[in-house]
N, C-alpha and C. Protein backbone atom coordinates (compact mmCIF):
# COMPACT_ATOMS: atom_id res chain seq x y z
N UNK A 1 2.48 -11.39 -10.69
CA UNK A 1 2.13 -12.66 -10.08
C UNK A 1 1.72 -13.67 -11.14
N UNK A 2 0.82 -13.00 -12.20
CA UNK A 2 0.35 -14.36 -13.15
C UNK A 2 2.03 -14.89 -13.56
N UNK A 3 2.75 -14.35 -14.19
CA UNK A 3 3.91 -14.97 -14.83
C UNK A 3 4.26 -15.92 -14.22
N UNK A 4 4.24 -15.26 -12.44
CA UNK A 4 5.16 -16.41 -11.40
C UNK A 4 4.73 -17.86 -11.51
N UNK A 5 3.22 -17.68 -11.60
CA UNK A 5 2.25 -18.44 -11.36
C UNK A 5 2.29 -19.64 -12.62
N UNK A 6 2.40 -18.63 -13.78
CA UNK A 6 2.48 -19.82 -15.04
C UNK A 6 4.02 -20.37 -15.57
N UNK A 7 5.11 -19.76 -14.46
CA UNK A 7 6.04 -20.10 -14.95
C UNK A 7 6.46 -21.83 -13.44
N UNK A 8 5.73 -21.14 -12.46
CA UNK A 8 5.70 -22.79 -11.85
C UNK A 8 4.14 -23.81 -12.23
N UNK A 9 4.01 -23.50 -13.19
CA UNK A 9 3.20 -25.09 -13.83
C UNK A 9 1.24 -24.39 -13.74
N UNK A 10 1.31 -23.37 -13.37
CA UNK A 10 -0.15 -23.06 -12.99
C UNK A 10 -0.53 -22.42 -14.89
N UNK A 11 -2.07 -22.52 -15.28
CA UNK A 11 -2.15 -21.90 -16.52
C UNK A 11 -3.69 -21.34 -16.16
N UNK A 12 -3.69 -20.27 -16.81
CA UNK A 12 -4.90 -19.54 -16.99
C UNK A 12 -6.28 -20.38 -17.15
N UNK A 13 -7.32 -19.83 -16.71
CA UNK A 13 -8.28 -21.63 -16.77
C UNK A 13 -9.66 -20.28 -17.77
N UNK A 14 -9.91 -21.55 -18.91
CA UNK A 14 -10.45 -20.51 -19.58
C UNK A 14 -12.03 -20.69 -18.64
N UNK A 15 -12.85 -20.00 -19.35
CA UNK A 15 -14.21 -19.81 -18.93
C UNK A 15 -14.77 -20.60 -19.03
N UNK A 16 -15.74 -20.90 -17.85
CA UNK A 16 -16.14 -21.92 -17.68
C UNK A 16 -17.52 -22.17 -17.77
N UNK A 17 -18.33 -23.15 -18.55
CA UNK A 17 -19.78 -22.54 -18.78
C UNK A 17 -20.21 -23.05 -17.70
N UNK A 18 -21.85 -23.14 -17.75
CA UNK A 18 -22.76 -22.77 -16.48
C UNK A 18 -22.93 -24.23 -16.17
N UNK A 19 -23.24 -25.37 -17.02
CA UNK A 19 -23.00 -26.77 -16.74
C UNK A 19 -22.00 -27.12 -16.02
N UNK A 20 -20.30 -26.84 -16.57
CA UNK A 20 -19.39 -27.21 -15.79
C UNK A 20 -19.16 -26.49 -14.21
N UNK A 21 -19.32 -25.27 -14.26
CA UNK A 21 -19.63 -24.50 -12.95
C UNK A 21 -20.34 -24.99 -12.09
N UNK A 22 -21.64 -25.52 -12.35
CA UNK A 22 -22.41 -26.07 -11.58
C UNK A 22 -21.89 -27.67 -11.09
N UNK A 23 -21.67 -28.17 -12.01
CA UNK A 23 -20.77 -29.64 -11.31
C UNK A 23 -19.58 -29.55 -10.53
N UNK A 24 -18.82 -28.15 -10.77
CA UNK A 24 -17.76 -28.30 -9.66
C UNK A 24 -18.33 -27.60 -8.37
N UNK A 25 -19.29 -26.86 -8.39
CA UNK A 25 -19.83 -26.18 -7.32
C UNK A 25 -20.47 -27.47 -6.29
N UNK A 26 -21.13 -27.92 -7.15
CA UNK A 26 -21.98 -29.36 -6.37
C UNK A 26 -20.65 -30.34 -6.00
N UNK A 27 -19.79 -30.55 -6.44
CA UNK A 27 -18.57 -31.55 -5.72
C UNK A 27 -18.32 -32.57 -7.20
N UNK A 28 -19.84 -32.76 -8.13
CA UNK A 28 -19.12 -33.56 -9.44
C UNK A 28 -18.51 -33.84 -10.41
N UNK A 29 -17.85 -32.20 -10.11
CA UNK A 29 -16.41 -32.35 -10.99
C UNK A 29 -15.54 -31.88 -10.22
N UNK A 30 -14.01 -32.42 -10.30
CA UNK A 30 -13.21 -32.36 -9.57
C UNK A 30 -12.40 -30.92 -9.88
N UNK A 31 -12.69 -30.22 -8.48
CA UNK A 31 -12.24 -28.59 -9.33
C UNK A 31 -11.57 -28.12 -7.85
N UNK A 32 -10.86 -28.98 -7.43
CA UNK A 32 -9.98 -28.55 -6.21
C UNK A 32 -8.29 -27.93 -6.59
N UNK A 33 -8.09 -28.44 -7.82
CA UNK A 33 -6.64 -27.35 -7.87
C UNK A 33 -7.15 -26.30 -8.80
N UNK A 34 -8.57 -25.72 -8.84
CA UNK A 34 -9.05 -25.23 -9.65
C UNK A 34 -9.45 -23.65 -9.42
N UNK A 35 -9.03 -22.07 -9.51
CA UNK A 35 -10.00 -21.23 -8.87
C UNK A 35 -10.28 -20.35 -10.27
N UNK A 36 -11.42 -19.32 -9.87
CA UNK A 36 -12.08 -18.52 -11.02
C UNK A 36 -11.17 -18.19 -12.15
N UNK A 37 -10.02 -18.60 -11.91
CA UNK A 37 -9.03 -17.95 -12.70
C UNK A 37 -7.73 -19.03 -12.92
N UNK A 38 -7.55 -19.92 -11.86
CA UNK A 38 -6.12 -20.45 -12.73
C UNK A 38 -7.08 -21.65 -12.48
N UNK A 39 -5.97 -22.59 -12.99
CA UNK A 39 -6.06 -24.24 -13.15
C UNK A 39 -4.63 -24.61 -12.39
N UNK A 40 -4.61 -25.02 -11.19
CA UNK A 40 -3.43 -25.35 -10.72
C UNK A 40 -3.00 -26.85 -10.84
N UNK A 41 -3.50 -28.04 -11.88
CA UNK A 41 -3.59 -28.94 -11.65
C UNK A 41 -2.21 -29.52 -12.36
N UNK A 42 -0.95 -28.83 -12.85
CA UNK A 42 -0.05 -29.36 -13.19
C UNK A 42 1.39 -28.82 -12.84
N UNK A 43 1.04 -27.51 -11.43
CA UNK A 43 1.79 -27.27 -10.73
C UNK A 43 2.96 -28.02 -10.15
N UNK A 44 4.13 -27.17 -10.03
CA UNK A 44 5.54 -28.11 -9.72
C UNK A 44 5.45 -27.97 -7.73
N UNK A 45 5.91 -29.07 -7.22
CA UNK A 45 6.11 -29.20 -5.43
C UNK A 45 7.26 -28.02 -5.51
N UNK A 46 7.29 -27.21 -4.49
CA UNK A 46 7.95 -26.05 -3.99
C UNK A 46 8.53 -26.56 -2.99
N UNK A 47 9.65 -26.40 -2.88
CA UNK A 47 10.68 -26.31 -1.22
C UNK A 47 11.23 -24.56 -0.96
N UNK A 48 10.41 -24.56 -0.09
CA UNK A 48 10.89 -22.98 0.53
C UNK A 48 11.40 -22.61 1.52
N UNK A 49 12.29 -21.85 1.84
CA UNK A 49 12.97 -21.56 3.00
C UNK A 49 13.61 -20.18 3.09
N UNK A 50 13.71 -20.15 4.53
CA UNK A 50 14.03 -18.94 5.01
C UNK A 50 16.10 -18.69 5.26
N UNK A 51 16.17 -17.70 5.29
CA UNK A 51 17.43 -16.95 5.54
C UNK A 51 17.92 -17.58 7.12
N UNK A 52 16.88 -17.89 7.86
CA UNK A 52 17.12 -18.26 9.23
C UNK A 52 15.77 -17.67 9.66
N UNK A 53 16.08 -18.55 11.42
CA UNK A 53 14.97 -18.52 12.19
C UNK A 53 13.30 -17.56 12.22
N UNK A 54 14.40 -15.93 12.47
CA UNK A 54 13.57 -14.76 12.51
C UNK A 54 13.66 -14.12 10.62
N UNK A 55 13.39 -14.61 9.52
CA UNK A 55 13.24 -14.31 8.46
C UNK A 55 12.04 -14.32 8.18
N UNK A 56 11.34 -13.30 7.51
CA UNK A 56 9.51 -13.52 7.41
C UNK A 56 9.53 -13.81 5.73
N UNK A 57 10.75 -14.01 5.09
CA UNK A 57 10.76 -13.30 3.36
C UNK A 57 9.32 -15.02 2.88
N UNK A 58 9.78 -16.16 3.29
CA UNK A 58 9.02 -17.16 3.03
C UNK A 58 8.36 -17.23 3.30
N UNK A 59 7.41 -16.79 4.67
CA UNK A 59 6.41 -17.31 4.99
C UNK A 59 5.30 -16.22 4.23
N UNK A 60 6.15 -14.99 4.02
CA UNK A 60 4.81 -13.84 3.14
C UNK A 60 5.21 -14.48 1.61
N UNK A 61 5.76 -15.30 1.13
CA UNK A 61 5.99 -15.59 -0.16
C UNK A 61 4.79 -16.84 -0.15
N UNK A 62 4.54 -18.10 0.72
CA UNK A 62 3.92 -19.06 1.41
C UNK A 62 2.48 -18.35 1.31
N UNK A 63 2.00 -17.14 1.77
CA UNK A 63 0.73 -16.48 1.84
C UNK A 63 0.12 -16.13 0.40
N UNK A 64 1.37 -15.64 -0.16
CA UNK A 64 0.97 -14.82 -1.53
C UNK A 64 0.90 -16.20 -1.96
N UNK A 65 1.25 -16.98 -2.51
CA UNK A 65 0.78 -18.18 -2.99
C UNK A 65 -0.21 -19.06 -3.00
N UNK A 66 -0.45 -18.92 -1.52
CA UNK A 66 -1.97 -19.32 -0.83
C UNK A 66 -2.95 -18.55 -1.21
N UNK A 67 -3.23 -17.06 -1.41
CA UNK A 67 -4.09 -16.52 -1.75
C UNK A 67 -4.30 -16.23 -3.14
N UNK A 68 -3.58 -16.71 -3.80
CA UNK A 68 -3.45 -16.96 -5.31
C UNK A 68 -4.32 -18.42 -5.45
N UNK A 69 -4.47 -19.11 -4.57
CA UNK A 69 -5.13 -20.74 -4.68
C UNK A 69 -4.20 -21.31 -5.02
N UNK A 70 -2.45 -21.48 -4.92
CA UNK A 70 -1.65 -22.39 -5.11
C UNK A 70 -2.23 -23.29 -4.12
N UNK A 71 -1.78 -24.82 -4.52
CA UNK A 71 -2.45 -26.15 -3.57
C UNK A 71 -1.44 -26.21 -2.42
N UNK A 72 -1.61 -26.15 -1.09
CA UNK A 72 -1.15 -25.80 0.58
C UNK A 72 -0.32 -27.30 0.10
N UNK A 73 -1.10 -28.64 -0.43
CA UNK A 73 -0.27 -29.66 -0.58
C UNK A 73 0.86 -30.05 -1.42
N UNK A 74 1.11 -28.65 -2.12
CA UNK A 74 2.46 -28.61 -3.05
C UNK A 74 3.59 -27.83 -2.42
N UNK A 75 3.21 -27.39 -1.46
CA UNK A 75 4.47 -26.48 -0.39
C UNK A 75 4.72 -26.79 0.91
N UNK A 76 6.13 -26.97 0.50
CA UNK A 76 6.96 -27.63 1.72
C UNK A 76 7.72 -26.82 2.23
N UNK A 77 7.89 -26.59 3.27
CA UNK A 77 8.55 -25.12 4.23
C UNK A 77 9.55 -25.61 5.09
N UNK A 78 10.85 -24.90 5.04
CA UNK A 78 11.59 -25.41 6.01
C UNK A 78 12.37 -23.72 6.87
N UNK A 79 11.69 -23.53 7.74
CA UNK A 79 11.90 -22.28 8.60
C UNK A 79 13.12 -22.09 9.04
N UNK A 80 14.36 -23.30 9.45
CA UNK A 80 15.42 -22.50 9.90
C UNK A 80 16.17 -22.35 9.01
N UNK A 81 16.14 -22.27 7.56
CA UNK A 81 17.13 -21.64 6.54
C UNK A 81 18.47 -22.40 6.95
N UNK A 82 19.60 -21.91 5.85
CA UNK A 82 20.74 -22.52 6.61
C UNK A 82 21.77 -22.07 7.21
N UNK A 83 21.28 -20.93 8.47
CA UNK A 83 21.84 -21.07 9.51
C UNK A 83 21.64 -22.24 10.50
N UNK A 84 20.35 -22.99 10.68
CA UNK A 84 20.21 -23.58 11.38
C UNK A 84 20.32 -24.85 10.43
N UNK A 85 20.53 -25.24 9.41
CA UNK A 85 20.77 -26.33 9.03
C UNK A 85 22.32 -26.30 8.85
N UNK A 86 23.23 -26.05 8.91
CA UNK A 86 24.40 -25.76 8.91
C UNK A 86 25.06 -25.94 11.18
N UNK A 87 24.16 -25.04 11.07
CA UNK A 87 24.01 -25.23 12.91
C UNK A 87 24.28 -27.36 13.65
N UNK A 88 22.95 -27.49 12.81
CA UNK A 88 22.57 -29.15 13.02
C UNK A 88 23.65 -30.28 12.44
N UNK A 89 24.56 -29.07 11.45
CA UNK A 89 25.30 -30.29 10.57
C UNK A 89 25.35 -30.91 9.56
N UNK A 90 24.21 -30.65 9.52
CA UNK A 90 23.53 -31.07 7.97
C UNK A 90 24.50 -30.73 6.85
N UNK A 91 24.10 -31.58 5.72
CA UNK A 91 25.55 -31.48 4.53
C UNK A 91 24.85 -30.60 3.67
N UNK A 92 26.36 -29.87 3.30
CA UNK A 92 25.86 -28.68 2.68
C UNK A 92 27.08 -28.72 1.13
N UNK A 93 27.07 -28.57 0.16
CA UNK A 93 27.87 -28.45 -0.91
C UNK A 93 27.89 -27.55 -1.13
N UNK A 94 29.57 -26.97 -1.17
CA UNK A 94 29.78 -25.85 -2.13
C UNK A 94 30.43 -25.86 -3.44
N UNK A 95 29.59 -24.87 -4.10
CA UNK A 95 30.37 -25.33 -5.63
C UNK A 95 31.24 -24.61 -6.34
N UNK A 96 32.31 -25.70 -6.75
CA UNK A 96 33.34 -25.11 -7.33
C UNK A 96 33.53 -24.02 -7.89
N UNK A 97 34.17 -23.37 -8.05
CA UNK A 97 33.98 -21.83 -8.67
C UNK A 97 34.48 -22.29 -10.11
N UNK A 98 33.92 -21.13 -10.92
CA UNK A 98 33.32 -21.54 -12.58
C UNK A 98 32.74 -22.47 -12.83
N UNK A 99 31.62 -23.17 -11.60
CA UNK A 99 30.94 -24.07 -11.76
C UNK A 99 29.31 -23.54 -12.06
């Protein structure tokens, strides 16, 4: 998980002394993409999606991320995969082969 984590924009957050601890604990330092362990504050926006409707593979990928302290406001979810975007019509590109 750390790799996943530092390979979409998250980095190890070093130790933090008892001054700065205490200001993000109290609200006066800004330590909301912040947990005991990463620094999520230069994390990349995620678009995730499923195989279709009844697929769970995203939404337990969506959890593990969440409980890692990835920011809920960097993930964007789109549940009907593209069966159902294909279903709706929606444009879809396929790419050339040896492309």
């Amino acid at each position: 998980m750390a790799q996943v984590l530092e390979q979409l924009g998250a980095g190890e957050r070093a130790a933090t002394g008892i001054v700065e601890g205490l200001l993000e604990d109290w609200g006066w330092a800004d330590a909301r993409l912040k947990t005991g362990r990463w620094d999520f504050t230069d994390v990349k926006e995620l678009v995730l999606w499923c195989n279709g409707p009844t697929s769970g593979q995203s939404p337990r990928a969506i959890r593990g991320l969440l409980e890692a302290g990835y920011p809920g406001e960097k993930l964007k979810y789109y549940r009907g995969g593209m069966q159902m975007w294909q279903l709706w019509g929606l444009t879809t590109i396929v790419p050339q082969s040896g492309s």
